[in-house]
Protein backbone atom coordinates (compact mmCIF):
# COMPACT_ATOMS: atom_id res chain seq x y z
CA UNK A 1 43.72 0.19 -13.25
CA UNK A 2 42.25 2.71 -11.50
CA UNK A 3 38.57 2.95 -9.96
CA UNK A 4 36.59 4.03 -13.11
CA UNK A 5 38.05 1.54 -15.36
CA UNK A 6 37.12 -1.62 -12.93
CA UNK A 7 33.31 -0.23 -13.20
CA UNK A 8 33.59 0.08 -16.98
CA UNK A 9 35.24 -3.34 -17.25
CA UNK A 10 33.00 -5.09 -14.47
CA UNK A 11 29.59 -3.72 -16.31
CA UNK A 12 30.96 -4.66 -19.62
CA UNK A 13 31.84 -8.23 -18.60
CA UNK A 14 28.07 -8.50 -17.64
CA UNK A 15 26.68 -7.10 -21.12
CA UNK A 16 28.89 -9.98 -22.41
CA UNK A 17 27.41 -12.98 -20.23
CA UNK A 18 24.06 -12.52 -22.24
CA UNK A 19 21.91 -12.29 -18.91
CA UNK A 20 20.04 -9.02 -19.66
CA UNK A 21 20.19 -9.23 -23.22
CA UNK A 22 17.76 -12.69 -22.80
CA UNK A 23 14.24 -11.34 -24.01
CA UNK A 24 12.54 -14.12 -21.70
CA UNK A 25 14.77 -12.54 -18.40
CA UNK A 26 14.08 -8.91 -20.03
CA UNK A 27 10.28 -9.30 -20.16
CA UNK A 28 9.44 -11.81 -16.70
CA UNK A 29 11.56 -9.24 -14.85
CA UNK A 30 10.24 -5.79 -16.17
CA UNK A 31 6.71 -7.65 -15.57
CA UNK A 32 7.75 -8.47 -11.72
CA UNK A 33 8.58 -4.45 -11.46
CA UNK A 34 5.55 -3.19 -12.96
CA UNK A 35 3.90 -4.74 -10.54
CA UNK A 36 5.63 -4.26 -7.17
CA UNK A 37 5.57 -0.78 -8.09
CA UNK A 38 1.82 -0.84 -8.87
CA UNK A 39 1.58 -1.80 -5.72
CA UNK A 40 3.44 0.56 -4.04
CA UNK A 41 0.96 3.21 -6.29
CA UNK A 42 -2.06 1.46 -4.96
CA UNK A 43 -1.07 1.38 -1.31
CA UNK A 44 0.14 5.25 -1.23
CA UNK A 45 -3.47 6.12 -2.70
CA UNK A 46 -5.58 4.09 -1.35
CA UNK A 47 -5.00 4.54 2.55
CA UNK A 48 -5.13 7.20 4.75
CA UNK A 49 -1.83 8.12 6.42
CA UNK A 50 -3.26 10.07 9.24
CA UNK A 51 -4.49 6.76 10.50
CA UNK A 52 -2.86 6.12 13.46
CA UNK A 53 -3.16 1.56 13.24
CA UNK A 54 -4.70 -0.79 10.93
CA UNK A 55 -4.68 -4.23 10.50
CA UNK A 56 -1.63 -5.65 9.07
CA UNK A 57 -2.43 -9.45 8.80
CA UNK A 58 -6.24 -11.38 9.00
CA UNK A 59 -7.64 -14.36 9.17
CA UNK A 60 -10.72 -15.88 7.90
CA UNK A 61 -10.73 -18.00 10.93
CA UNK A 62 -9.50 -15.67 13.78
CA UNK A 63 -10.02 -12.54 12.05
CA UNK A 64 -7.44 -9.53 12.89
CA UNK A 65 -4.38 -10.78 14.30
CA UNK A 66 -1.71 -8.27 13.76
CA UNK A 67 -2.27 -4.53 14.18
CA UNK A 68 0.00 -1.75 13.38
CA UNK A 69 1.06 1.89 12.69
CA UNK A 70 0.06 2.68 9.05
CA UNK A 71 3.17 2.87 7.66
CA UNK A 72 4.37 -0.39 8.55
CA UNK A 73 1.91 -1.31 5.55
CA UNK A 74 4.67 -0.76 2.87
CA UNK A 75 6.56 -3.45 4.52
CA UNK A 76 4.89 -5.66 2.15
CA UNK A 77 6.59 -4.11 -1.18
CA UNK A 78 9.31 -3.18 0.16
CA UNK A 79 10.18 -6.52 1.21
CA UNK A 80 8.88 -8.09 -1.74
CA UNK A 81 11.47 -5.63 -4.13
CA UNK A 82 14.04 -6.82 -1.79
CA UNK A 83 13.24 -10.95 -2.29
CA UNK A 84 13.04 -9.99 -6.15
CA UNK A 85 16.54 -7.91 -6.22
CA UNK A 86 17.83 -10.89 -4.75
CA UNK A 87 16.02 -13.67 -6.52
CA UNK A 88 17.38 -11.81 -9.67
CA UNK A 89 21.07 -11.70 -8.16
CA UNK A 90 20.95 -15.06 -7.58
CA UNK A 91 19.70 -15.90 -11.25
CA UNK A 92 22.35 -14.04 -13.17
CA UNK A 93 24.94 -15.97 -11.10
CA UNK A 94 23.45 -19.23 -11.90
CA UNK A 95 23.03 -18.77 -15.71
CA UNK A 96 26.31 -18.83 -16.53
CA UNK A 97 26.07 -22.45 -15.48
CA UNK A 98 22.47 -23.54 -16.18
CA UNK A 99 19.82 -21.40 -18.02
CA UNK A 100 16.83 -23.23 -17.31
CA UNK A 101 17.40 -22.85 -13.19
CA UNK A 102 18.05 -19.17 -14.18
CA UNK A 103 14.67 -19.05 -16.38
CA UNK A 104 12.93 -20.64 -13.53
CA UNK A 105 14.21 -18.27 -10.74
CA UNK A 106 13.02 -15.13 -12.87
CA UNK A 107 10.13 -17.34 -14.09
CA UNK A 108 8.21 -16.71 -10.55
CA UNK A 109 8.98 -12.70 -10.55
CA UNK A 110 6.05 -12.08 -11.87
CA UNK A 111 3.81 -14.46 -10.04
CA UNK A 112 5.29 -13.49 -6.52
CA UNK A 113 4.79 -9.89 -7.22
CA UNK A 114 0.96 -10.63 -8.65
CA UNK A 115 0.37 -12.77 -5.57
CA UNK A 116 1.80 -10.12 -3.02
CA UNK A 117 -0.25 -7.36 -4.64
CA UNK A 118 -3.52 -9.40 -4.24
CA UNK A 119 -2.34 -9.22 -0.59
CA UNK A 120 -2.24 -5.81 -0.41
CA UNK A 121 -5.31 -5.15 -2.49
CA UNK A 122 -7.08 -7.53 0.18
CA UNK A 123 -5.32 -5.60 3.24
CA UNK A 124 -6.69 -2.26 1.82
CA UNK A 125 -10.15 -4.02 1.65
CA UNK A 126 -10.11 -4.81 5.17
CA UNK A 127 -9.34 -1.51 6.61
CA UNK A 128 -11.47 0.74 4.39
């Protein structure tokens, strides 16, 4: 079997397992992409790139504690897509054995991604 046919046969064995078919996997994980990529939207037009630093992390307490260059900002998505990826790897693994721990694993997609883009939305507050 040569190179081409392995692909064919390894992405039709996962059409088979159900996994992306699932309507509730379909939906909580197209909701945790809107979002991370909202937020990657929001970030690219809402700050400045000529600034040289802004504030990366802050406090209520201590205030500004971590300062950076301005691109380290998209840290935050990109890191965030790369926990989701992940968390969604891990899930279609794990429901071939147990859907709920699958359901719960792309259950908090959406939530993470909401609660990471509040971050960001707050981080553009502070520096503007």
């Amino acid at each position: 079997m040569n190179l081409p046919e392995k692909i064919q046969t390894f992405f039709r064995n996962q059409n088979n397992a159900g996994f992306f078919g699932d309507r509730f996997i379909l939906l909580t994980g197209l909701a945790g992409i809107v979002i991370n990529a909202g937020l990657w939207w929001y970030l690219r037009y809402s700050l400045d790139p000529k600034e040289s630093f802004i504030t990366l992390h802050f406090t209520v307490a201590s205030g500004v504690d971590l300062v950076g260059k301005s691109g380290e900002i998209y840290n935050l998505p990109y890191y965030a897509a790369i926990f989701s990826f992940l968390n969604i790897l891990i899930a279609r693994f794990a429901y071939r054995y147990d859907v709920f721990s699958a359901y719960i694993l792309i259950g908090v997609l959406p939530l993470f991604n909401f609660l990471v883009f509040l971050n960001g939305f707050l981080l553009v507050a502070v520096n503007r």
